[in-house]
C-alpha atoms as a PDB file:
ATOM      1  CA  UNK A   1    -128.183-247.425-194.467  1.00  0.00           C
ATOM      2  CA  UNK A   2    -125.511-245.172-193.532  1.00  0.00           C
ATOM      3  CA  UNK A   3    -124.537-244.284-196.649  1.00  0.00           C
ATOM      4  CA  UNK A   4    -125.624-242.449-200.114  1.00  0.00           C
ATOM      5  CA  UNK A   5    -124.634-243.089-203.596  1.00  0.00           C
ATOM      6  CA  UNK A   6    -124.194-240.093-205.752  1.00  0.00           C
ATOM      7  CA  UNK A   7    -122.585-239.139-208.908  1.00  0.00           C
ATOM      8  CA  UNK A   8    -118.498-238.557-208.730  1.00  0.00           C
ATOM      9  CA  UNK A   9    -117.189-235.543-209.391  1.00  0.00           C
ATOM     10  CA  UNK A  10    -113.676-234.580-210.625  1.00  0.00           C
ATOM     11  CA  UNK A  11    -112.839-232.496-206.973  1.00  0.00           C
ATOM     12  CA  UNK A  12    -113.320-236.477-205.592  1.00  0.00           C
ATOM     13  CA  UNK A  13    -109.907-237.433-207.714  1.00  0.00           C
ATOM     14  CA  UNK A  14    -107.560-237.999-204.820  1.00  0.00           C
ATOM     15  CA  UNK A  15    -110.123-240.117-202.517  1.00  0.00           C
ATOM     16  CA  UNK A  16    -111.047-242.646-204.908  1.00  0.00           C
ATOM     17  CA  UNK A  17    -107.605-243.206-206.557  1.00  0.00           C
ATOM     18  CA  UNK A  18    -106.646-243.741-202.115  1.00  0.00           C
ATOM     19  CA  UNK A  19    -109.328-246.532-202.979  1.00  0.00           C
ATOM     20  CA  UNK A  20    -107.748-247.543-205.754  1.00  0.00           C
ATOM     21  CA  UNK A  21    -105.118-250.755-204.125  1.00  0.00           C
ATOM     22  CA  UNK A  22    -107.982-252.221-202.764  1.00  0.00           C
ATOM     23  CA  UNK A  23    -108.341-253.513-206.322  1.00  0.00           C
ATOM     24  CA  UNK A  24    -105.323-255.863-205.219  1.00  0.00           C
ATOM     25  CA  UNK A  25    -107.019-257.035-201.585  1.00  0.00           C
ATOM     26  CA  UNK A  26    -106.618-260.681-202.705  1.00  0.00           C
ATOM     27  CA  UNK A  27    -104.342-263.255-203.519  1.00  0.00           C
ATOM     28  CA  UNK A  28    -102.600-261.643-206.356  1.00  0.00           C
ATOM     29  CA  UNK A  29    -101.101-264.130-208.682  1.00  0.00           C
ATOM     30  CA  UNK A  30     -97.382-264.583-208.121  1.00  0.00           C
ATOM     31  CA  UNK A  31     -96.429-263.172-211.817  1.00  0.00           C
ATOM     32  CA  UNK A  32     -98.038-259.798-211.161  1.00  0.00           C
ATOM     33  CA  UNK A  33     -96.858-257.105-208.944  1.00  0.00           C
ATOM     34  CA  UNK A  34    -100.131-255.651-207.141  1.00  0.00           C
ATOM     35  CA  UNK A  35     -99.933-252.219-208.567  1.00  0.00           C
ATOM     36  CA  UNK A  36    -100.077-253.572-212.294  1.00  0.00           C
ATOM     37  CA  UNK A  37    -103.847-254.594-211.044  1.00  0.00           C
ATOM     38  CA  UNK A  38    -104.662-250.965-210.421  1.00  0.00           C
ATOM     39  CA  UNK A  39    -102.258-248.203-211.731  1.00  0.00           C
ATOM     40  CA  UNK A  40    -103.952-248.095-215.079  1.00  0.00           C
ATOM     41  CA  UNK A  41    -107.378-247.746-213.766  1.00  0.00           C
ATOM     42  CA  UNK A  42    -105.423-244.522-211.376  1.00  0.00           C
ATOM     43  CA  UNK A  43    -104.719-243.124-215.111  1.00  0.00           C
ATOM     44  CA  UNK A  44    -108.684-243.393-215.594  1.00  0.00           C
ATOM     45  CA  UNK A  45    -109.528-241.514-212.852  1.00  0.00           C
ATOM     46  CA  UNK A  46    -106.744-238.718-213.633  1.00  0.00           C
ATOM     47  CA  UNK A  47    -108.113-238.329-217.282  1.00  0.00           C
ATOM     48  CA  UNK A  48    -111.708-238.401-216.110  1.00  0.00           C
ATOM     49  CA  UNK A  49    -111.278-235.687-213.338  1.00  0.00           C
ATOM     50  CA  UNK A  50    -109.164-233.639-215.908  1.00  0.00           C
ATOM     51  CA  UNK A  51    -112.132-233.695-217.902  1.00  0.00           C
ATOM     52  CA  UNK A  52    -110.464-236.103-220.606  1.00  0.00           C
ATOM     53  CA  UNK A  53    -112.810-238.778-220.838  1.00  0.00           C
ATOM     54  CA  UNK A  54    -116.456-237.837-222.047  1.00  0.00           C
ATOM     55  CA  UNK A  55    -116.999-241.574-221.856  1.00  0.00           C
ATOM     56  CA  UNK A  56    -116.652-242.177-218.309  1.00  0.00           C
ATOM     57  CA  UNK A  57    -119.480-242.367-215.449  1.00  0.00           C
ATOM     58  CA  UNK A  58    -118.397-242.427-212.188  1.00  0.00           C
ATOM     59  CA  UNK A  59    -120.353-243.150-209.231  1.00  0.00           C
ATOM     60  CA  UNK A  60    -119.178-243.034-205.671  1.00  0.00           C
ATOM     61  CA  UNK A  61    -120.492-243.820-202.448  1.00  0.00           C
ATOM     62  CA  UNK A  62    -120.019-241.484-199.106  1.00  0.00           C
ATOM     63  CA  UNK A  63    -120.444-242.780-195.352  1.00  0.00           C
ATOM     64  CA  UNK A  64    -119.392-239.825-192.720  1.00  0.00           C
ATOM     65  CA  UNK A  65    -118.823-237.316-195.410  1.00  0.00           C
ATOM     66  CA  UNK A  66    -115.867-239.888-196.801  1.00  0.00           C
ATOM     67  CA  UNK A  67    -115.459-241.777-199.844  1.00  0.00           C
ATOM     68  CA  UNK A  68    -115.700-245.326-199.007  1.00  0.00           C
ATOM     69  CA  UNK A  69    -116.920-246.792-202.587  1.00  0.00           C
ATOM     70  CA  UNK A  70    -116.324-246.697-206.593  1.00  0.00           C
ATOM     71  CA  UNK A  71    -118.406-247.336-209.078  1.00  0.00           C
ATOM     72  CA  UNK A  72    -116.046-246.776-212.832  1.00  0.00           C
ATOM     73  CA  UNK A  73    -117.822-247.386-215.952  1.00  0.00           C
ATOM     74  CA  UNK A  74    -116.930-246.810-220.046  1.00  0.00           C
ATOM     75  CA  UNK A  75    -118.426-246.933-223.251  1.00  0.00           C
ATOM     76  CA  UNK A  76    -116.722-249.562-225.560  1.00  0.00           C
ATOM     77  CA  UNK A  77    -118.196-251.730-228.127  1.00  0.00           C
ATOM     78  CA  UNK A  78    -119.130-255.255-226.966  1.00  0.00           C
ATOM     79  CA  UNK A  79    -115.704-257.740-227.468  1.00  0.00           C
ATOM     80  CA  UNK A  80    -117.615-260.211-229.501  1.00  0.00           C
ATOM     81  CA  UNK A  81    -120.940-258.804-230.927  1.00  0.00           C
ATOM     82  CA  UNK A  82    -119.679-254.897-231.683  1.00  0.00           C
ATOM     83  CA  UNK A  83    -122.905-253.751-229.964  1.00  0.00           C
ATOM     84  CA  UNK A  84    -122.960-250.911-227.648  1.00  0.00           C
ATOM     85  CA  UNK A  85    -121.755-251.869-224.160  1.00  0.00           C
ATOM     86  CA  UNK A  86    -120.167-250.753-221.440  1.00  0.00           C
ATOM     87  CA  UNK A  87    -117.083-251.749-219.214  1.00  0.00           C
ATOM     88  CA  UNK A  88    -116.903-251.586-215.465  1.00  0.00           C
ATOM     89  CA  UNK A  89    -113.399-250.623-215.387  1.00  0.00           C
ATOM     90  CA  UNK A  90    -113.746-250.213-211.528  1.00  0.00           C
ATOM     91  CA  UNK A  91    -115.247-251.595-207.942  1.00  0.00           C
ATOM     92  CA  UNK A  92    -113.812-250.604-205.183  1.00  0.00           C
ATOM     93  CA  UNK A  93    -114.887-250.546-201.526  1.00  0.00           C
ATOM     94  CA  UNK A  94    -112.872-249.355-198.449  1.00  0.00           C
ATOM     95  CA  UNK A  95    -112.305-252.256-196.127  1.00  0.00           C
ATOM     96  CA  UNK A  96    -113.823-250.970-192.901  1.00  0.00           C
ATOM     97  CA  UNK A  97    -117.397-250.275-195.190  1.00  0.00           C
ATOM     98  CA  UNK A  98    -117.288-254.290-196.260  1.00  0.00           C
ATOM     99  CA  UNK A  99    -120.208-255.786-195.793  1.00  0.00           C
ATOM    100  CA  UNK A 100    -122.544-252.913-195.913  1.00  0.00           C
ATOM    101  CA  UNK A 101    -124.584-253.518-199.147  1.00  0.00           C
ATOM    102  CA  UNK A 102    -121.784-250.726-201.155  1.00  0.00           C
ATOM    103  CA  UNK A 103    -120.895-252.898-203.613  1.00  0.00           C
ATOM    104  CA  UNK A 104    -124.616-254.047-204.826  1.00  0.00           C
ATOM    105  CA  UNK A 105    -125.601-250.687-204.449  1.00  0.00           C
ATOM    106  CA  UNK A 106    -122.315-249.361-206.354  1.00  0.00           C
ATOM    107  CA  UNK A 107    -123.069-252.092-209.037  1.00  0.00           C
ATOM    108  CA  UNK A 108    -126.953-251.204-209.601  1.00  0.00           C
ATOM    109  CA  UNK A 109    -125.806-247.262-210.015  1.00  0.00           C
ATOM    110  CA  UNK A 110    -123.280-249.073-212.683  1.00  0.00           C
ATOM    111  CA  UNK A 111    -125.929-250.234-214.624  1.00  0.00           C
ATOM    112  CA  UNK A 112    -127.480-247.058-215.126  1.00  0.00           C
ATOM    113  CA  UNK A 113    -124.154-245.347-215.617  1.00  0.00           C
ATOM    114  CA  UNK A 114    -124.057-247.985-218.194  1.00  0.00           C
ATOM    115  CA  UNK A 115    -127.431-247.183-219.683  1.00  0.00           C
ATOM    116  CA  UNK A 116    -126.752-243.393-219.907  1.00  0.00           C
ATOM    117  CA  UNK A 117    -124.051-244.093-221.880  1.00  0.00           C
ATOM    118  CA  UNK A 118    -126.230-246.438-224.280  1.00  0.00           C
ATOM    119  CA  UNK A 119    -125.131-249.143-223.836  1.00  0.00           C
ATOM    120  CA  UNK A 120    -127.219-252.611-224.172  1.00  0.00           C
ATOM    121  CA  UNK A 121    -124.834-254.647-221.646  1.00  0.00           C
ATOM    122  CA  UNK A 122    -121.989-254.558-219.137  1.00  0.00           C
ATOM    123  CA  UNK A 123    -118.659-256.181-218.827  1.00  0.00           C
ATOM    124  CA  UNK A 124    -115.977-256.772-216.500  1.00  0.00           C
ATOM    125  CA  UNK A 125    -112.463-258.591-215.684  1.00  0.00           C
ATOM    126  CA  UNK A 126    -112.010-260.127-212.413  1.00  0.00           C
ATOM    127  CA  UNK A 127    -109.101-262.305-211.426  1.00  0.00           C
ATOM    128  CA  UNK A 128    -110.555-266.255-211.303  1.00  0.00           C
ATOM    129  CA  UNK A 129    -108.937-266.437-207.404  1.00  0.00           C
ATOM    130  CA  UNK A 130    -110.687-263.328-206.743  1.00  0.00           C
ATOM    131  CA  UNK A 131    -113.634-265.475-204.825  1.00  0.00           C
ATOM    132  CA  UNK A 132    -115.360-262.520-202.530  1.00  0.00           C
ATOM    133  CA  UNK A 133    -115.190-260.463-205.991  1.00  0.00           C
ATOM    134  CA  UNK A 134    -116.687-263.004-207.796  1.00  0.00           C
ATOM    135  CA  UNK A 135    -119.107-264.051-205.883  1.00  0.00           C
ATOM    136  CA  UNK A 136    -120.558-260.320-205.211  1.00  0.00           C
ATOM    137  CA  UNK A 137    -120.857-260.070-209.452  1.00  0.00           C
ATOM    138  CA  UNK A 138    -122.209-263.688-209.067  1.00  0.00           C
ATOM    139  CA  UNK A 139    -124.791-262.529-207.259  1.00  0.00           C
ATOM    140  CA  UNK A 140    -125.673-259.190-209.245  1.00  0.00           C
ATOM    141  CA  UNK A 141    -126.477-260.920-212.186  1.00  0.00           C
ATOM    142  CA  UNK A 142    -123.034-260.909-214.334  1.00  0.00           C
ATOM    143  CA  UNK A 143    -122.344-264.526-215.665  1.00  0.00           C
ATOM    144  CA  UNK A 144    -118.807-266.109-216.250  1.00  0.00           C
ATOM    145  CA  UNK A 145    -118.067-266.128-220.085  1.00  0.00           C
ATOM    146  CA  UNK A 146    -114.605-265.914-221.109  1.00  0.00           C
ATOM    147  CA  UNK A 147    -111.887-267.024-219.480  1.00  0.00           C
ATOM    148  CA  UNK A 148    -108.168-265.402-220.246  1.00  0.00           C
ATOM    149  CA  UNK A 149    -104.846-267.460-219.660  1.00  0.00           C
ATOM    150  CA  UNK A 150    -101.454-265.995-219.498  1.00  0.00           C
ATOM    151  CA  UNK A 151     -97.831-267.505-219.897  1.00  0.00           C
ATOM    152  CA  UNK A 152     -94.506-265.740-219.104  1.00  0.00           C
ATOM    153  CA  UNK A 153     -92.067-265.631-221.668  1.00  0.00           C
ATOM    154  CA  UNK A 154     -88.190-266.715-221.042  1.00  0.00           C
ATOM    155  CA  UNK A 155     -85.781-264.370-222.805  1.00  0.00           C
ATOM    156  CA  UNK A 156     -83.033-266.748-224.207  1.00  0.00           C
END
């Protein structure tokens, strides 16, 4: 393992919002511009290393003294029960450290994130064409539960 996981801090702002498109390294659906996928998650990161969000955990991981992996978790209430839970708002691995075990390792540090913040369970979104995604949350124990449709609207 040529890497280490450790615990974000706010000076690591500008490396992991540079991570931040990979959020859009798939087939985007044809409706959505690629930076709608990740600019609000950039806004996370900003208010987290300003010190604005108490409720975020961020882990990161470092290969070569770079950030190459995010881990980006929140407290919210579970959508359906109200219990407390936990979001992970982000994932995000740089391309050349694919394949490296980042993103299992990034998601077990999640669930502790998630478990310092009290929470009882963890959530996610991922887009259904998003197979590689998938398939790594697939295999980290996260199930499929909801699925979300969207319809553009014609101005008359």
């Amino acid at each position: 393992m040529d890497y280490e996981i450790v615990e974000g801090q706010h000076s690591d702002e500008a490396e992991i919002v540079a991570l931040l498109p990979r959020l859009a390294d798939f087939s985007v659906p044809e409706h959505r511009a690629p930076e709608e996928l990740w600019h609000g998650d950039r806004d996370l990161v900003q208010a987290w290393a300003a010190g604005n969000r108490s409720d975020v955990r961020v882990a990161i991981a470092r290969r070569a003294g770079n950030v190459c992996g995010v881990a980006v978790v929140s407290a919210r209430k579970e959508l359906l029960s109200g219990e407390a839970s936990a979001h992970l708002e982000i994932l995000a691995i740089d391309a050349e450290a694919e394949g490296l075990g980042i993103g299992t390792a990034l998601l077990k540090e999640a669930d502790k994130m998630a478990l310092s913040l009290g929470a009882g369970s963890l959530s996610l979104h991922v887009f259904s064409n998003n197979h590689r995604a998938r398939a790594l949350y697939a295999r980290n124990g996260f199930t499929d539960e909801i699925s979300r449709y969207f319809k553009k609207l014609q101005v008359n």
